[in-house]
C-alpha atoms as a PDB file:
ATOM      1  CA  UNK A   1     -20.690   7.083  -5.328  1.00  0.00           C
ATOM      2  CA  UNK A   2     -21.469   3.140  -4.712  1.00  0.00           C
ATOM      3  CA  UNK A   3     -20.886   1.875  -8.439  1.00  0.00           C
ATOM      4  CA  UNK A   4     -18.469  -0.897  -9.003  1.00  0.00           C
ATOM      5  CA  UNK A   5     -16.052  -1.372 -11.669  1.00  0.00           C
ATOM      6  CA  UNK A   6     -16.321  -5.306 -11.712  1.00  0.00           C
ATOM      7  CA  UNK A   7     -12.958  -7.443 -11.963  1.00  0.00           C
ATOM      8  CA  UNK A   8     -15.111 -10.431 -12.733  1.00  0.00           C
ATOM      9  CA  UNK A   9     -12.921 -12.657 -15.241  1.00  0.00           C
ATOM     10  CA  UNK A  10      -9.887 -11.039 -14.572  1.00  0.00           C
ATOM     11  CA  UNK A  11      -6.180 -12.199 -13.449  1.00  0.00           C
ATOM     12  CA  UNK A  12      -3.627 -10.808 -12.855  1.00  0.00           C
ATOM     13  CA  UNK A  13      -0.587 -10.491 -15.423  1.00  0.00           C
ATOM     14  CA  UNK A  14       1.721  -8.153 -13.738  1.00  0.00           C
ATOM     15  CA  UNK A  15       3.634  -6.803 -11.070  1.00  0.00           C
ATOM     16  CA  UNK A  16       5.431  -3.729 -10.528  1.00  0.00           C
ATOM     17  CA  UNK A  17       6.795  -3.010  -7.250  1.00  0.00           C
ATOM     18  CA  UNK A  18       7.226   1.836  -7.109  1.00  0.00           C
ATOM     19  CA  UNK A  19       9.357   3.573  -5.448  1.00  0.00           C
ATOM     20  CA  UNK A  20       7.453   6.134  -3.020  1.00  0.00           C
ATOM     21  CA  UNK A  21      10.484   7.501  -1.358  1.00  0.00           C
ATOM     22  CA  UNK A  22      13.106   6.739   1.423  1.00  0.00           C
ATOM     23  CA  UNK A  23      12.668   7.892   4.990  1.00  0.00           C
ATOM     24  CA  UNK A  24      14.954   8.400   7.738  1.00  0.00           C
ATOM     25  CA  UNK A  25      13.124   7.023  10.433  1.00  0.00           C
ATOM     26  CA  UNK A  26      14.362   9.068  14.091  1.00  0.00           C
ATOM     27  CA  UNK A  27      15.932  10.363  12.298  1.00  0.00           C
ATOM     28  CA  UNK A  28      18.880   8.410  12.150  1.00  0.00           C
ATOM     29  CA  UNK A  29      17.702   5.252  13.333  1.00  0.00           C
ATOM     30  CA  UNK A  30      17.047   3.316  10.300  1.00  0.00           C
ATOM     31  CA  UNK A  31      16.321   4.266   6.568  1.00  0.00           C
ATOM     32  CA  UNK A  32      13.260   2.854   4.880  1.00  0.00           C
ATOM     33  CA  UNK A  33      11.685   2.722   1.616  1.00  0.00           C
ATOM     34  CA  UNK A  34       8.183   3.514   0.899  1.00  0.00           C
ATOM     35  CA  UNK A  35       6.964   1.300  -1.201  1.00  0.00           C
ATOM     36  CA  UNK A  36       3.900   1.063  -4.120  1.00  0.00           C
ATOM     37  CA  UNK A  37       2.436  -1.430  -6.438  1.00  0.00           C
ATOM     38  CA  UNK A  38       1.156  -1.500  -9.834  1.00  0.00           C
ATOM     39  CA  UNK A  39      -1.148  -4.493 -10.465  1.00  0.00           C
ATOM     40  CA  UNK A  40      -2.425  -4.977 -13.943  1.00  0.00           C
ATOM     41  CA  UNK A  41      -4.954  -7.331 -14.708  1.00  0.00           C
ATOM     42  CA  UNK A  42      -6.285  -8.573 -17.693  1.00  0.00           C
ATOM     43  CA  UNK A  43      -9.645 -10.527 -19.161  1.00  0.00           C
ATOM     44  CA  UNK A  44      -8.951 -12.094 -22.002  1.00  0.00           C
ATOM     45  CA  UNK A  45     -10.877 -10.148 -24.327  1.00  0.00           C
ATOM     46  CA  UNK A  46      -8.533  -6.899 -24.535  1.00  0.00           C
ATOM     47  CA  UNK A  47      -9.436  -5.056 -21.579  1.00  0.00           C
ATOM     48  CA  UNK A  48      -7.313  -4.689 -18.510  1.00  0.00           C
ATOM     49  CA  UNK A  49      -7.565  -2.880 -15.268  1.00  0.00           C
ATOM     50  CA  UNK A  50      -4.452  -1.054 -13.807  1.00  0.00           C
ATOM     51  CA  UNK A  51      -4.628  -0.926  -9.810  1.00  0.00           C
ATOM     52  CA  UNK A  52      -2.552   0.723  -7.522  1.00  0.00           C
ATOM     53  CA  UNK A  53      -1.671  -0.808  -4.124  1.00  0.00           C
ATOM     54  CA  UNK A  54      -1.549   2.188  -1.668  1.00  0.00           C
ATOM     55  CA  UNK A  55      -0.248   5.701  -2.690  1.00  0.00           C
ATOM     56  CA  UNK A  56       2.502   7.025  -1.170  1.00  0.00           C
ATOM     57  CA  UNK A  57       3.104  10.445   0.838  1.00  0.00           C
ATOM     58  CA  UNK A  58       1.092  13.801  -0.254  1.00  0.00           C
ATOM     59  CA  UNK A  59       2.742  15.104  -3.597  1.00  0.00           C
ATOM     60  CA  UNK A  60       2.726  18.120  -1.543  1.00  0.00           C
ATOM     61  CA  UNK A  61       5.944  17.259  -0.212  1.00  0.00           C
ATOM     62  CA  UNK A  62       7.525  17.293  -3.599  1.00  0.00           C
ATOM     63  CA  UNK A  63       6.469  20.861  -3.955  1.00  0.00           C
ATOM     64  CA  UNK A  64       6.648  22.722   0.147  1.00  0.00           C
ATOM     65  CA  UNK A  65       8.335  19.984   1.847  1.00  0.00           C
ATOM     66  CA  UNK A  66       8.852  22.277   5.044  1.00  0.00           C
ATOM     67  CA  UNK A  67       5.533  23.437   4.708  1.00  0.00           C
ATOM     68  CA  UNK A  68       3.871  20.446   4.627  1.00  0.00           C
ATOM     69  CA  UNK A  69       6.233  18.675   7.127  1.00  0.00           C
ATOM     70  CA  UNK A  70       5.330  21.551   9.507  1.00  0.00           C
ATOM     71  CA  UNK A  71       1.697  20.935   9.114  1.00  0.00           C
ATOM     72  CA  UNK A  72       1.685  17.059   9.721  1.00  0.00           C
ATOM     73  CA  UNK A  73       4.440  17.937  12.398  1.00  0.00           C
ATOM     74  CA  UNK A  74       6.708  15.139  10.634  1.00  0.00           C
ATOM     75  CA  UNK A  75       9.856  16.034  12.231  1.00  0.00           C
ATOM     76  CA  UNK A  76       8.693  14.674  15.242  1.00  0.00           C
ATOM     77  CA  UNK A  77       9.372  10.983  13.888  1.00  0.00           C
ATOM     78  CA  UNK A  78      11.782  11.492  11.267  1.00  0.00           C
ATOM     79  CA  UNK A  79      12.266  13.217   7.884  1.00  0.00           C
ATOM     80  CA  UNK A  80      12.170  12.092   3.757  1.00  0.00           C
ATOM     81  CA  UNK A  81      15.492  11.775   1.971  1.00  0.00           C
ATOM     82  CA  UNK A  82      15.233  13.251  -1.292  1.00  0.00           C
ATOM     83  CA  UNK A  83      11.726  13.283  -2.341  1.00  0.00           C
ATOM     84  CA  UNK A  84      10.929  14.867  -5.306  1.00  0.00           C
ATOM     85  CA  UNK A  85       8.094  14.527  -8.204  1.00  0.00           C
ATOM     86  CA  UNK A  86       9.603  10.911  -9.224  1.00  0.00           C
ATOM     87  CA  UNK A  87       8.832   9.497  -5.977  1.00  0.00           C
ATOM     88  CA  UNK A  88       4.823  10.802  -5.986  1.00  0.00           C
ATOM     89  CA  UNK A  89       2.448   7.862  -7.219  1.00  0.00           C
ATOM     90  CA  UNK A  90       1.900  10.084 -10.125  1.00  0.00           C
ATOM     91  CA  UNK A  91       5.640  10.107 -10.741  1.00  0.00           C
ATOM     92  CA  UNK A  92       6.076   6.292 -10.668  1.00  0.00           C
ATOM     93  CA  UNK A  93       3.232   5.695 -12.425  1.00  0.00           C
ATOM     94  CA  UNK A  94       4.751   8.003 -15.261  1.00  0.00           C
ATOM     95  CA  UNK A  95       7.624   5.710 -15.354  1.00  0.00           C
ATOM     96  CA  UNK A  96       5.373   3.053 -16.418  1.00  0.00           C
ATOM     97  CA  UNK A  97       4.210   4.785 -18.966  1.00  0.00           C
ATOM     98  CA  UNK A  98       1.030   5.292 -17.054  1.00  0.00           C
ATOM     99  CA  UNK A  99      -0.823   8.633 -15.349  1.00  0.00           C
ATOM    100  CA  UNK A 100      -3.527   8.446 -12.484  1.00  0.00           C
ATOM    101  CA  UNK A 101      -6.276   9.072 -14.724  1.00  0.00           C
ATOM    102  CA  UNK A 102      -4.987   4.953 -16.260  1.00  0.00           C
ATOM    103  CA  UNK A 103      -5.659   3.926 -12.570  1.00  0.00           C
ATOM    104  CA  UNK A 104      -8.738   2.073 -12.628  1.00  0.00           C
ATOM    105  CA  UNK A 105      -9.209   0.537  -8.601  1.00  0.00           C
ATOM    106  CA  UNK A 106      -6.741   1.859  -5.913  1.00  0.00           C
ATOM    107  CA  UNK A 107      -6.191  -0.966  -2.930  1.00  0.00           C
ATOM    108  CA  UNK A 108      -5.202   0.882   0.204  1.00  0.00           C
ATOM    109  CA  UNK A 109      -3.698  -1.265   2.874  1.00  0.00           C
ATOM    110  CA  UNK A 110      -4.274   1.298   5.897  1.00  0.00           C
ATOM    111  CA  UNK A 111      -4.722   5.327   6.400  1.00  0.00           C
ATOM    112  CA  UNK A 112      -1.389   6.002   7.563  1.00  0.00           C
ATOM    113  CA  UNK A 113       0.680   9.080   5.970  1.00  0.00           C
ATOM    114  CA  UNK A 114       2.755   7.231   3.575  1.00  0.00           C
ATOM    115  CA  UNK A 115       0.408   5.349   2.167  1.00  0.00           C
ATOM    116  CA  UNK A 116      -2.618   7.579   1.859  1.00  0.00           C
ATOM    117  CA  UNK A 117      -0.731  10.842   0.656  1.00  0.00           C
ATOM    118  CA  UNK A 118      -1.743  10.277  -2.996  1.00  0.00           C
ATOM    119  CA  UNK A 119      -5.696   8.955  -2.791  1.00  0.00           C
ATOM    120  CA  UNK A 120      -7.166  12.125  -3.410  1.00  0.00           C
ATOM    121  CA  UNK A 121      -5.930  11.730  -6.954  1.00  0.00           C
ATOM    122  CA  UNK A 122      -7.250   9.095  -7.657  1.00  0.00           C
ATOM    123  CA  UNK A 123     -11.381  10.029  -6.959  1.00  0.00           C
ATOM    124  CA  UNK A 124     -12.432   8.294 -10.084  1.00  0.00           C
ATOM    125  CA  UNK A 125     -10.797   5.180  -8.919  1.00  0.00           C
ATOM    126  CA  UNK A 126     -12.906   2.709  -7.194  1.00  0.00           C
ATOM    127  CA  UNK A 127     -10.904   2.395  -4.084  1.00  0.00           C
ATOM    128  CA  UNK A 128     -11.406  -0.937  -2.233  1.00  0.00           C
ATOM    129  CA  UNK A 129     -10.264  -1.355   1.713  1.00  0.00           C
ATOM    130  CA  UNK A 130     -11.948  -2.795   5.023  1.00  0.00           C
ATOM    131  CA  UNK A 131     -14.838  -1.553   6.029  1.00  0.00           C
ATOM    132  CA  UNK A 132     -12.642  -0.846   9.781  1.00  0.00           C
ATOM    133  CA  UNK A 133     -10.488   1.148   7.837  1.00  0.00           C
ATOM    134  CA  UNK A 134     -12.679   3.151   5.848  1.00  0.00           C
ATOM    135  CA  UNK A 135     -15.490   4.137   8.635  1.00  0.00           C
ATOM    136  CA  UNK A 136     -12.618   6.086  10.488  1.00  0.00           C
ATOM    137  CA  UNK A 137     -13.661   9.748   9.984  1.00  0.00           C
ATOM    138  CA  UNK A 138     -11.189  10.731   7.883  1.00  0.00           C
ATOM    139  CA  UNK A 139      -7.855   8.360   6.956  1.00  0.00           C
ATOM    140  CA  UNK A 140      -5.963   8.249  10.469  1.00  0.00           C
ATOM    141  CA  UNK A 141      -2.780   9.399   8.280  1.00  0.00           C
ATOM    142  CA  UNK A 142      -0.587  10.755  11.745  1.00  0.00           C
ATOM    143  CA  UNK A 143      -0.755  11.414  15.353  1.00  0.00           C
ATOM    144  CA  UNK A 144      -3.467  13.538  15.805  1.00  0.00           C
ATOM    145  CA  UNK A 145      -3.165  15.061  12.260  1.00  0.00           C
ATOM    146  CA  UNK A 146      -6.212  13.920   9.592  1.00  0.00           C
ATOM    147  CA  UNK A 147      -5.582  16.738   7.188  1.00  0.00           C
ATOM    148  CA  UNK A 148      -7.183  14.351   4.090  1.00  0.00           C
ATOM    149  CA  UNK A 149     -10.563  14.127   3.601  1.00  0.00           C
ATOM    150  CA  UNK A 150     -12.029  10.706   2.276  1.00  0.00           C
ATOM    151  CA  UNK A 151     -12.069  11.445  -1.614  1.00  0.00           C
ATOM    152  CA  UNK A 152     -15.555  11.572  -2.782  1.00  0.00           C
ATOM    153  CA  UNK A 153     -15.718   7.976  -4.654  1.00  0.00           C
ATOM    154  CA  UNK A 154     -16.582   4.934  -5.190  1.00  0.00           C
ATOM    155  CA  UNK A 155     -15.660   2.527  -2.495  1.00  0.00           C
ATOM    156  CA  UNK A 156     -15.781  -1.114  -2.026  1.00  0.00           C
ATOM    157  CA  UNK A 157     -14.925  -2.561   1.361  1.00  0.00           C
ATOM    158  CA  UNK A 158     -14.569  -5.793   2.568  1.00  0.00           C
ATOM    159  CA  UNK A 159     -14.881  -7.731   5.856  1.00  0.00           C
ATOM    160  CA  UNK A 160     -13.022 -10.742   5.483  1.00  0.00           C
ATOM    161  CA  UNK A 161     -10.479 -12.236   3.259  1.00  0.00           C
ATOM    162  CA  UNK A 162     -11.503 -12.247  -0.613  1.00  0.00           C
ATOM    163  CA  UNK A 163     -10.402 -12.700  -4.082  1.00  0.00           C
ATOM    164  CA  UNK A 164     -10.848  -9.519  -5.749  1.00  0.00           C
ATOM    165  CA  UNK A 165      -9.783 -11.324  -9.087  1.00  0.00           C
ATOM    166  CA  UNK A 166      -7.714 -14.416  -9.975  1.00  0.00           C
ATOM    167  CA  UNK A 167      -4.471 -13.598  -8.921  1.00  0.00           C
ATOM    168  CA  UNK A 168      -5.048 -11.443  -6.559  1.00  0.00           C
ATOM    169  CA  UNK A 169      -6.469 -12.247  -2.819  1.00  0.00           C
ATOM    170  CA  UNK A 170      -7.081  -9.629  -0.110  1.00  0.00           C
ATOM    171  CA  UNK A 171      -6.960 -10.474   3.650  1.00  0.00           C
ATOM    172  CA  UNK A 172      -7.772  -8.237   6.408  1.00  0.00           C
ATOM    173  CA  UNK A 173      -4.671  -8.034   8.719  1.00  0.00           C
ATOM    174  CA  UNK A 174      -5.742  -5.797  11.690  1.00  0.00           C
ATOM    175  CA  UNK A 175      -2.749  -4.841  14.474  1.00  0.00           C
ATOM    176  CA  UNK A 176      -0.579  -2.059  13.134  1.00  0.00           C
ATOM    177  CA  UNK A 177      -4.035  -0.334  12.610  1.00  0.00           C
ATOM    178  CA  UNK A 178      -7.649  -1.708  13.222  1.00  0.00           C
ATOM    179  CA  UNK A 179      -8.772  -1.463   9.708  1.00  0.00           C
ATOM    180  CA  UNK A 180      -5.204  -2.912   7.875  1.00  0.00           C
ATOM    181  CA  UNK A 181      -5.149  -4.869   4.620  1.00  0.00           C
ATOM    182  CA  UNK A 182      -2.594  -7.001   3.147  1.00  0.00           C
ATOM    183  CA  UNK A 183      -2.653  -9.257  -0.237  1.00  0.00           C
ATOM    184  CA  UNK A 184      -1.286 -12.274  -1.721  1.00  0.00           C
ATOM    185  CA  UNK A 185      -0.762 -12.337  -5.185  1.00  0.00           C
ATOM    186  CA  UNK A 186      -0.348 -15.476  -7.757  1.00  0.00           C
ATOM    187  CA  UNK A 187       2.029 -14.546 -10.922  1.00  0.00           C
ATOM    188  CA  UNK A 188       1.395 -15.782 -14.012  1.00  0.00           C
ATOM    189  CA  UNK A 189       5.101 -17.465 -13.986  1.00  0.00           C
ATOM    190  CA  UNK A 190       3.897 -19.734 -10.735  1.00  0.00           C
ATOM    191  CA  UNK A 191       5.267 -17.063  -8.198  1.00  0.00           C
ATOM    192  CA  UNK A 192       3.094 -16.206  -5.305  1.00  0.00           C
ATOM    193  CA  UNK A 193       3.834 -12.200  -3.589  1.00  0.00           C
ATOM    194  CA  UNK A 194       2.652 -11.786   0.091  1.00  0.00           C
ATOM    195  CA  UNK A 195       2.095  -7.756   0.223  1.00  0.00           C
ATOM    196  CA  UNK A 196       2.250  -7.915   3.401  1.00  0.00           C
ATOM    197  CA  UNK A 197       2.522  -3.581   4.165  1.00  0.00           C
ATOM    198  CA  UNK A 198       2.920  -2.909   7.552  1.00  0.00           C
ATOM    199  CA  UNK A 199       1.149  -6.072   8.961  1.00  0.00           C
ATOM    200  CA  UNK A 200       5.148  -7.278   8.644  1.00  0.00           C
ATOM    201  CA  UNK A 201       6.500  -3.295   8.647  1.00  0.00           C
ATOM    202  CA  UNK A 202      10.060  -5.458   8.703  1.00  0.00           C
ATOM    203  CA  UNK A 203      11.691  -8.796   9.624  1.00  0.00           C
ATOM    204  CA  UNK A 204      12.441  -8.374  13.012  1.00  0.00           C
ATOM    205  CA  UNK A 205       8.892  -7.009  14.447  1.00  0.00           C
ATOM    206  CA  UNK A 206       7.233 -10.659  15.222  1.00  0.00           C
ATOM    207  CA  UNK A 207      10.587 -11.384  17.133  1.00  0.00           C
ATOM    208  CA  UNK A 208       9.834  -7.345  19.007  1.00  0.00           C
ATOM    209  CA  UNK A 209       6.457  -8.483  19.892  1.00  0.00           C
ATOM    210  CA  UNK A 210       4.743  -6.046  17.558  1.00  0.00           C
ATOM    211  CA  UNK A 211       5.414  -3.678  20.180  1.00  0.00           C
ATOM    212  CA  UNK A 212       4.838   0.114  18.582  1.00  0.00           C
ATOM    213  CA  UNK A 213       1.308  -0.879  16.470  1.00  0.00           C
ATOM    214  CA  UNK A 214      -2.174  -0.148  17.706  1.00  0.00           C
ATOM    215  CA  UNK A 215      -2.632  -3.964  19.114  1.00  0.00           C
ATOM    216  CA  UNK A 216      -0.039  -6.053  19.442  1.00  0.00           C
ATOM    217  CA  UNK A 217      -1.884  -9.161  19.781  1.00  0.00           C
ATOM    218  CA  UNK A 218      -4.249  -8.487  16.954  1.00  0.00           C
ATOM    219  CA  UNK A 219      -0.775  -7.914  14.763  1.00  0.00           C
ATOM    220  CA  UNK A 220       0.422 -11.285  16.136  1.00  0.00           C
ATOM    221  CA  UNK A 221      -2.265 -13.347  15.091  1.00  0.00           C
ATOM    222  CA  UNK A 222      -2.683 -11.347  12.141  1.00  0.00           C
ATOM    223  CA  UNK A 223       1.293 -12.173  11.038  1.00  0.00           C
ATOM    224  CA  UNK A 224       0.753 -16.232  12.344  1.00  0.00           C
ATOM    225  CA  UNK A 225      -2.282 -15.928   9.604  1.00  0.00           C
ATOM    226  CA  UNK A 226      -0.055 -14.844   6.945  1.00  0.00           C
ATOM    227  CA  UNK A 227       2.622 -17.218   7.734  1.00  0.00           C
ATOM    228  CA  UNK A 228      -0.204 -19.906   7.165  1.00  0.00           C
ATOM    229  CA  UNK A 229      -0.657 -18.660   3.555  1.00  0.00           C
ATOM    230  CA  UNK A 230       3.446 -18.665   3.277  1.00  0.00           C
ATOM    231  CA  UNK A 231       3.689 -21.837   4.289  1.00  0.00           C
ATOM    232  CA  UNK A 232       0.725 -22.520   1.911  1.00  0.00           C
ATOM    233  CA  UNK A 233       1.914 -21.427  -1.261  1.00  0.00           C
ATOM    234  CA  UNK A 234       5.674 -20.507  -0.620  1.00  0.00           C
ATOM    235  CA  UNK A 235       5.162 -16.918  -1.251  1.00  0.00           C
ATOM    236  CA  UNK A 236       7.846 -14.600  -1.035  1.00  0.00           C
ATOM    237  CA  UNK A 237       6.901 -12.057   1.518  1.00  0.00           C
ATOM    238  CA  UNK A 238       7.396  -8.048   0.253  1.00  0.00           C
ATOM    239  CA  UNK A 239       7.639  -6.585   3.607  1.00  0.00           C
ATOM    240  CA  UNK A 240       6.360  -2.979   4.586  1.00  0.00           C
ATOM    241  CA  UNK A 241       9.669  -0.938   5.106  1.00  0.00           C
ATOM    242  CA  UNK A 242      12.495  -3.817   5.461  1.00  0.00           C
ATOM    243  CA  UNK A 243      15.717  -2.064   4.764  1.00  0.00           C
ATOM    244  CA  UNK A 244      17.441  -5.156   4.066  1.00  0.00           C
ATOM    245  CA  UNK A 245      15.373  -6.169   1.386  1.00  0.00           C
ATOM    246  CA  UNK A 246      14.534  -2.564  -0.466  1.00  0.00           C
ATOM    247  CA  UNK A 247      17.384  -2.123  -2.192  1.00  0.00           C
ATOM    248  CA  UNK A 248      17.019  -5.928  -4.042  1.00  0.00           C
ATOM    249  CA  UNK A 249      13.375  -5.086  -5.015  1.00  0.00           C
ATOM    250  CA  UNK A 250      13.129  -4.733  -9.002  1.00  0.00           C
ATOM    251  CA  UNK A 251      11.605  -1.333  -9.344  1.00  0.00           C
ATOM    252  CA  UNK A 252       9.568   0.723 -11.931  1.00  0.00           C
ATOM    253  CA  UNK A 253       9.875   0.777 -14.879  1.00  0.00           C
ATOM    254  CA  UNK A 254      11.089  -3.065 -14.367  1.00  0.00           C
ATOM    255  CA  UNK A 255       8.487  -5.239 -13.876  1.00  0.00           C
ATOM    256  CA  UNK A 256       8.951  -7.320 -10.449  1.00  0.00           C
END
């Protein structure tokens, strides 16, 4: 499918930040949250688009989690604390008020595990990401594992930073993985949100040297880029997994 469900006229009038699940990274050496985001836009003549900002783990590990940990051989990096049906994107999205088929553009910042889990619900989605990112096979998800498919969709990718709508800007941030995207968002209340995802997985990694992504140096100028647009607009920064800073994070059903 190459349609494209046009954002033209839009901006951006909310943000909701969803909780996809905490991980025990090791395990034992840190616990993260996976984190979501609901972005709803509006026109000004009654008609809104709801867009989802990557989509979690696979549901399936609501339902089999040994199963399904066995298969992606999880347990070699760490396990998920208490994931259940609330955690899936379809679970937070319930929350809202709100079910997949809402879900009219999913943004997806990379094609790792915990943030691709969820895309093949959302098919009739146009699902926007770099054109790195999306000529990989199938969604690099983990290790050597690519048990998703690319959903049979529409897709619109993108090669360089752009505004997909007012309010929301999307800017290629290769490093943790060739093809990553992160976005900067303008509230309607004057605050600017840097989505950064894993281009910034947590506070500390510029100061590690970026030293367990794909390309370290790529992930270094990639972060110095962002940092311009901080500096820029003042932005608070929403980092990928920063345990320090998950637990503050107003989540679904609260608007951020």
């Amino acid at each position: 499918m190459t349609s494209r469900l046009d954002l033209a006229g839009h901006r951006l009038i909310r943000l909701t930040v969803l909780d996809l699940g905490l991980f025990d990274v090791g395990p034992g050496n840190r616990l993260i949250g996976i984190p979501g985001f609901l972005l709803e836009t509006a026109d000004g003549q009654g008609k809104g688009a709801k867009i989802l900002f990557d989509t979690g783990f696979d549901p399936a590990y609501a339902r089999a989690p040994e199963a399904t940990a066995a298969r992606d051989g999880l347990a070699s990096f760490g396990v998920l604390v208490g994931f259940g049906t609330e955690q899936t994107a379809e679970g937070q999205l319930a929350l809202t008020g709100l079910t997949p088929a809402d879900v009219s553009h999913v943004i997806l910042s990379h094609g790792h595990i915990d943030h691709v889990g969820s895309l093949p619900l959302f098919a009739h989605a146009e699902i926007i990401l770099t054109a790195i990112e999306r000529a990989d096979p199938a969604p690099c998800y983990f290790g050597a594992v690519r048990p998703i498919a690319w959903p049979d969709a529409r897709y619109r990718t993108i090669t360089g930073e752009v505004a997909l709508c007012q309010g929301i800007r999307l800017i290629p941030t290769p490093g943790h993985t060739p093809g990553h995207l992160s976005a900067l968002l303008a509230l309607p209340d004057g605050r600017q949100v840097l989505l950064a995802a894993d281009a910034i997985n947590r506070i500390s990694e510029p100061d590690e040297g970026f030293a367990d992504v794909r390309d370290p140096a790529a992930a270094m100028a990639s972060y110095q880029r962002l940092m311009a647009h901080v500096a820029a607009t003042g932005a608070k920064v929403i980092y990928g997994h920063e345990p320090s800073q998950w637990a503050d994070l107003p989540k679904a059903p609260v608007a951020y």
